[in-house]
PDB file of N, CA and C in Angstrom:
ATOM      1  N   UNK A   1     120.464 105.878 116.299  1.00  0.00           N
ATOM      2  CA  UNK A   1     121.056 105.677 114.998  1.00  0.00           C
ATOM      3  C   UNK A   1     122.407 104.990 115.205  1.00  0.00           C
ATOM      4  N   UNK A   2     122.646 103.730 114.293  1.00  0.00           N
ATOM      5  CA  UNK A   2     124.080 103.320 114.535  1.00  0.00           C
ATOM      6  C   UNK A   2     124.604 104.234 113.802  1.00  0.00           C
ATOM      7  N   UNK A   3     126.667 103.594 113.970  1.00  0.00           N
ATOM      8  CA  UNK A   3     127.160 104.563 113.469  1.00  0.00           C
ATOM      9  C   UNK A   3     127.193 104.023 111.885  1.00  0.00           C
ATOM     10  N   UNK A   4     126.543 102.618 111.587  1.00  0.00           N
ATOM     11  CA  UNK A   4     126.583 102.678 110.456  1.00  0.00           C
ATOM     12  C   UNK A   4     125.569 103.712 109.430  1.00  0.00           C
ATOM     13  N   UNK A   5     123.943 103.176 109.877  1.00  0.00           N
ATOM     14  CA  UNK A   5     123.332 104.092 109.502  1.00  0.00           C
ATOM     15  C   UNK A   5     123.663 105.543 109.555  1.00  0.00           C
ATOM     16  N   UNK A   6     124.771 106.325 110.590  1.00  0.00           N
ATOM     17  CA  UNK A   6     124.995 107.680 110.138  1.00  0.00           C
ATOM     18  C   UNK A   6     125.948 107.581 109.085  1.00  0.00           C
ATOM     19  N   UNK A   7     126.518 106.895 108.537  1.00  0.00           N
ATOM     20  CA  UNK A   7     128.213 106.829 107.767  1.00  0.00           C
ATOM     21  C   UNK A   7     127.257 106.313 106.128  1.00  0.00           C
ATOM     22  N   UNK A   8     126.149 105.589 106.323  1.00  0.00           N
ATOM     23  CA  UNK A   8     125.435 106.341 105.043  1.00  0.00           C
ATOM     24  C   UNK A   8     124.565 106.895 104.828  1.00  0.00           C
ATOM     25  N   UNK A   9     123.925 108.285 105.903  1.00  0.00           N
ATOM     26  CA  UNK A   9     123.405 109.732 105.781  1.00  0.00           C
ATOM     27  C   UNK A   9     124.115 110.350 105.455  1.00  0.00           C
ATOM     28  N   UNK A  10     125.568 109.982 105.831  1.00  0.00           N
ATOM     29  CA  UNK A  10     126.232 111.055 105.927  1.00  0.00           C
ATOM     30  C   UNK A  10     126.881 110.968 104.156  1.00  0.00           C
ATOM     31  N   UNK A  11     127.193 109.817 103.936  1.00  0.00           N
ATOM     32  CA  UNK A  11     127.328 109.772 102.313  1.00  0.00           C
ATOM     33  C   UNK A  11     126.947 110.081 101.128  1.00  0.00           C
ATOM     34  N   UNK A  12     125.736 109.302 101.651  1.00  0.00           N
ATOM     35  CA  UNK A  12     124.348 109.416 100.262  1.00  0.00           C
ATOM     36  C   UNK A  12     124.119 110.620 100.568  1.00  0.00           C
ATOM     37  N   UNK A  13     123.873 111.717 101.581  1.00  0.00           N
ATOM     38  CA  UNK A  13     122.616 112.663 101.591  1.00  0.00           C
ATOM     39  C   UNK A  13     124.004 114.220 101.910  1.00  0.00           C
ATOM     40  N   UNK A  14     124.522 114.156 102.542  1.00  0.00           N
ATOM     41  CA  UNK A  14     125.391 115.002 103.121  1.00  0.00           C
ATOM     42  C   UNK A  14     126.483 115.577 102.451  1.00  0.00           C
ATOM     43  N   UNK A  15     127.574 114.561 102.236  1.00  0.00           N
ATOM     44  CA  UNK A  15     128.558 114.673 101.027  1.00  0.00           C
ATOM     45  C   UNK A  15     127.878 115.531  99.671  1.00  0.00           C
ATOM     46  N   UNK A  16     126.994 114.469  98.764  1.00  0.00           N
ATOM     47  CA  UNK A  16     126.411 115.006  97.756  1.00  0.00           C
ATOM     48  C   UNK A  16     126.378 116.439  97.299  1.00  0.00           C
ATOM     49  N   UNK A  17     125.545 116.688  98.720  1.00  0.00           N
ATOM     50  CA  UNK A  17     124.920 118.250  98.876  1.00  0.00           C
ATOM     51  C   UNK A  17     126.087 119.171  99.599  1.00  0.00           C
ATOM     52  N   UNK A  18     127.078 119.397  99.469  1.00  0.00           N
ATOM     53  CA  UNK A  18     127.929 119.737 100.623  1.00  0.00           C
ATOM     54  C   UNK A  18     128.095 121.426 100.791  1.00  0.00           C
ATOM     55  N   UNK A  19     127.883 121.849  99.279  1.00  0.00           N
ATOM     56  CA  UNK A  19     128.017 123.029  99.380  1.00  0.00           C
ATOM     57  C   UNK A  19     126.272 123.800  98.592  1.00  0.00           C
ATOM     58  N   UNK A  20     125.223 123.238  98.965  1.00  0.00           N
ATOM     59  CA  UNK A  20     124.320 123.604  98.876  1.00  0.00           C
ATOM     60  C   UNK A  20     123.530 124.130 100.348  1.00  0.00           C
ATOM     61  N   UNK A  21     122.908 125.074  99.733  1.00  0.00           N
ATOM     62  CA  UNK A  21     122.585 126.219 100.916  1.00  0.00           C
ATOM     63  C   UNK A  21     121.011 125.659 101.029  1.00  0.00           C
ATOM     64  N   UNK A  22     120.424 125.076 100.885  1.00  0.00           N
ATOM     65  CA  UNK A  22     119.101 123.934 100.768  1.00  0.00           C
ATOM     66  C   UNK A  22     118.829 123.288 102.225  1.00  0.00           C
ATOM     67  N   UNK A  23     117.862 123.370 102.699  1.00  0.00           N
ATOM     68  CA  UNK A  23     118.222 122.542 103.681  1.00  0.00           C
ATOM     69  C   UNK A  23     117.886 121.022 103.361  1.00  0.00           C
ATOM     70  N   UNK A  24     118.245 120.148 104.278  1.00  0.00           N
ATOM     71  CA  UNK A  24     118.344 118.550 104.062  1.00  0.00           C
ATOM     72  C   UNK A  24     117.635 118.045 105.747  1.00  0.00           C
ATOM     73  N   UNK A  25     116.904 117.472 105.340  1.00  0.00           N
ATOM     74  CA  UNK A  25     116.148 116.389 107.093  1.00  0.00           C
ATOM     75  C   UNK A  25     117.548 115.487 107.649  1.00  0.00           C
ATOM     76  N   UNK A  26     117.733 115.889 108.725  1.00  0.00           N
ATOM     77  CA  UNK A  26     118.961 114.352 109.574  1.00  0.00           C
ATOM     78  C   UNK A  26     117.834 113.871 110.420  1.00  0.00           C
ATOM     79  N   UNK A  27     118.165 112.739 109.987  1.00  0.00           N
ATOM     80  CA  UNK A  27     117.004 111.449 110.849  1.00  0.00           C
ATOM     81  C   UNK A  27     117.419 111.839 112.615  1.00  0.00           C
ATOM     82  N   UNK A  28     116.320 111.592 113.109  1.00  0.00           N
ATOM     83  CA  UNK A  28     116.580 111.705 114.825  1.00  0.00           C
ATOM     84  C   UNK A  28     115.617 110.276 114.677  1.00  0.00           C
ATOM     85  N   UNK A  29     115.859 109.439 115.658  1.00  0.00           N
ATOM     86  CA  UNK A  29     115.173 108.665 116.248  1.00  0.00           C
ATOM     87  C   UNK A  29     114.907 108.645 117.674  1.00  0.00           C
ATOM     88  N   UNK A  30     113.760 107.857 117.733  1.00  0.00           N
ATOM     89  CA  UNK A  30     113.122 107.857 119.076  1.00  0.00           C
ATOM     90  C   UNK A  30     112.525 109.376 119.331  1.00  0.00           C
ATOM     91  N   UNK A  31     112.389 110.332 118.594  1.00  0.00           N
ATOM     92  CA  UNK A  31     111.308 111.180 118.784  1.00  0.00           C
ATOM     93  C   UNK A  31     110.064 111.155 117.774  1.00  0.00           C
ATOM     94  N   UNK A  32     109.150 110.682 117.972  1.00  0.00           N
ATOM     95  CA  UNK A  32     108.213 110.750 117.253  1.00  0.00           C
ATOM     96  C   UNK A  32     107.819 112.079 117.028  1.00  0.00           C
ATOM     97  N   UNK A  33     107.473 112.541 115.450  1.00  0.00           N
ATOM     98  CA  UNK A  33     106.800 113.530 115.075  1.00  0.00           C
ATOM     99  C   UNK A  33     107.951 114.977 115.335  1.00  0.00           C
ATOM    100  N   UNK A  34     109.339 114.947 115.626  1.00  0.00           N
ATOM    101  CA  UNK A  34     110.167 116.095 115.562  1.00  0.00           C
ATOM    102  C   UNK A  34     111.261 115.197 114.111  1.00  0.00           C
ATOM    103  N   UNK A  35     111.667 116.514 113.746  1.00  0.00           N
ATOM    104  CA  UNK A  35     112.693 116.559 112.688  1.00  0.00           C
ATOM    105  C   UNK A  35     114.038 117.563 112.955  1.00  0.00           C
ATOM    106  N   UNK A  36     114.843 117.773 112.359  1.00  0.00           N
ATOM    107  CA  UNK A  36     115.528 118.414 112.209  1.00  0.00           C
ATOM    108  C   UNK A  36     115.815 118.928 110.688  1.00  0.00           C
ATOM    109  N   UNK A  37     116.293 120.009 110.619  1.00  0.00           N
ATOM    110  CA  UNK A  37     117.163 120.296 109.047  1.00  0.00           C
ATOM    111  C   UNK A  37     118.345 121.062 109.288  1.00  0.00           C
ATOM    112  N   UNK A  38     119.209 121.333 108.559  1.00  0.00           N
ATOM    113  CA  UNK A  38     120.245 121.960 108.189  1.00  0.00           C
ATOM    114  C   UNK A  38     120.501 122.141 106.636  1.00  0.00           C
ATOM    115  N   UNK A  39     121.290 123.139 106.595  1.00  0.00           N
ATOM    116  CA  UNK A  39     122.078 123.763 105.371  1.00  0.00           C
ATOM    117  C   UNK A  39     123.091 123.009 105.170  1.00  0.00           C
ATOM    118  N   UNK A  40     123.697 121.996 104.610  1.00  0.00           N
ATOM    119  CA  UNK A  40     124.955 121.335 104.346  1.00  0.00           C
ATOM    120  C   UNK A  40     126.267 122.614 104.699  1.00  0.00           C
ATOM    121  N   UNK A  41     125.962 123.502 103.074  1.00  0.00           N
ATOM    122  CA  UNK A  41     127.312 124.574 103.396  1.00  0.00           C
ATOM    123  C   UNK A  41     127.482 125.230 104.244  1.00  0.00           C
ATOM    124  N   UNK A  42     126.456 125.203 105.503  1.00  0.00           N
ATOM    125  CA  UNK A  42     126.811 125.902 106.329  1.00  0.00           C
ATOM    126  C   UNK A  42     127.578 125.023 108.027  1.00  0.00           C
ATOM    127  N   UNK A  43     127.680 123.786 107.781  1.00  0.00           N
ATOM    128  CA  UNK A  43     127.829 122.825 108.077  1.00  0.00           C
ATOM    129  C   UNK A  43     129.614 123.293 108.749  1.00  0.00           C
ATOM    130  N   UNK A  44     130.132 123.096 109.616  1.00  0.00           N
ATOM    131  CA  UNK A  44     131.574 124.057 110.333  1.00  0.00           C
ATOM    132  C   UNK A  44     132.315 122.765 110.805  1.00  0.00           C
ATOM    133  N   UNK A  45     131.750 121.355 111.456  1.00  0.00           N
ATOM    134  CA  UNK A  45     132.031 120.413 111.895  1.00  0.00           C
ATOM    135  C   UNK A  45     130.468 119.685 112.640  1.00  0.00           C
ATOM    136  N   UNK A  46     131.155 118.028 112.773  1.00  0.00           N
ATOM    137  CA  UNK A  46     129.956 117.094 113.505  1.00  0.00           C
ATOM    138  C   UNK A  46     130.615 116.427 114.273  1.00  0.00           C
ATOM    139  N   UNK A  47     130.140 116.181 115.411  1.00  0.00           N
ATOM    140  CA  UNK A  47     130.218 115.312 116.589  1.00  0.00           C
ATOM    141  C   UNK A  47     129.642 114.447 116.372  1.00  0.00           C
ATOM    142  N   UNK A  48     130.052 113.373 116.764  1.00  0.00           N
ATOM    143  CA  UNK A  48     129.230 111.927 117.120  1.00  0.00           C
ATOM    144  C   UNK A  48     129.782 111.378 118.283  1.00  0.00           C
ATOM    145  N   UNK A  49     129.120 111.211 119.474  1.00  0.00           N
ATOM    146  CA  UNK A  49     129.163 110.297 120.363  1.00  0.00           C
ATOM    147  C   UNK A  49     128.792 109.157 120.659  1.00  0.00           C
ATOM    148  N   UNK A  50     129.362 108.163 120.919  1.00  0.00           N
ATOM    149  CA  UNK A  50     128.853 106.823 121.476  1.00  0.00           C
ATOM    150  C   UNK A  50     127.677 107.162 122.402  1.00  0.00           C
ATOM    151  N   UNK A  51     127.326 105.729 122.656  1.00  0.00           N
ATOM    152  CA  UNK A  51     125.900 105.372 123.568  1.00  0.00           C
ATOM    153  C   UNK A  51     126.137 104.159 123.636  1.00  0.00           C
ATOM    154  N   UNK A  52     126.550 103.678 125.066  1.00  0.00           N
ATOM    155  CA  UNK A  52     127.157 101.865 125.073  1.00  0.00           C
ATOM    156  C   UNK A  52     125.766 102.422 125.881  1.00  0.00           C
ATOM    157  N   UNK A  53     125.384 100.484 125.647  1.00  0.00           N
ATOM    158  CA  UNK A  53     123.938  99.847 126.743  1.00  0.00           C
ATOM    159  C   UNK A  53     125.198  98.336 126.739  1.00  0.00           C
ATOM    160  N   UNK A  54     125.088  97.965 128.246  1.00  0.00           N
ATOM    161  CA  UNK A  54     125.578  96.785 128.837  1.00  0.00           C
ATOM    162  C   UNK A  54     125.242  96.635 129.809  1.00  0.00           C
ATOM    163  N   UNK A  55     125.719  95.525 130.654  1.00  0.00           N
ATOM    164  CA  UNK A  55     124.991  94.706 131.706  1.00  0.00           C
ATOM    165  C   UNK A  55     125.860  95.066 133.112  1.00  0.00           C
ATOM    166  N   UNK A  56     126.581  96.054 133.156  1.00  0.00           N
ATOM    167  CA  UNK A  56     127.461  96.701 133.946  1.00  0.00           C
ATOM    168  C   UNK A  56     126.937  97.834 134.660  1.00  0.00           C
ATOM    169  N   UNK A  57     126.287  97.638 136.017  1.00  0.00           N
ATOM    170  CA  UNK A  57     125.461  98.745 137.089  1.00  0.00           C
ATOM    171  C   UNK A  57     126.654  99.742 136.938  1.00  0.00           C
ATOM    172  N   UNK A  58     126.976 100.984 136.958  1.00  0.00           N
ATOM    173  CA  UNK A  58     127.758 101.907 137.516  1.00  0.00           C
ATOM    174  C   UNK A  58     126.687 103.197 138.922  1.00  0.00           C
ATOM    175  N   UNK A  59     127.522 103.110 140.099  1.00  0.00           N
ATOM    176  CA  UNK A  59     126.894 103.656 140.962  1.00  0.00           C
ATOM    177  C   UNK A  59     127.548 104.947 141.084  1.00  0.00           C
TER     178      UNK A  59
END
């Protein structure tokens, strides 16, 4: 997922719902056939980490 596509999950779907106890699907990619859900209000903090791909061997 770029970080754009998370910055509008996180808008459209997340924000909205913020203090609903419901759960909501967060997209995972590259696993076929798994999902995830969560509770928005129960939601404490999110991490996001990078993932660089470049042409730079590190040994």
């Amino acid at each position: 997922m770029t970080i754009q596509e998370f910055q509008k999950w996180y808008s459209n779907e997340l924000v909205p719902k913020a203090d609903s106890r419901d759960f909501i699907n967060v997209p995972i990619r590259n696993i076929q056939g798994e999902y995830m859900v969560l509770r928005p209000a129960s939601i404490v903090a999110i991490r996001v980490e990078p993932v660089f791909f470049g042409s730079v061997e590190r040994v």
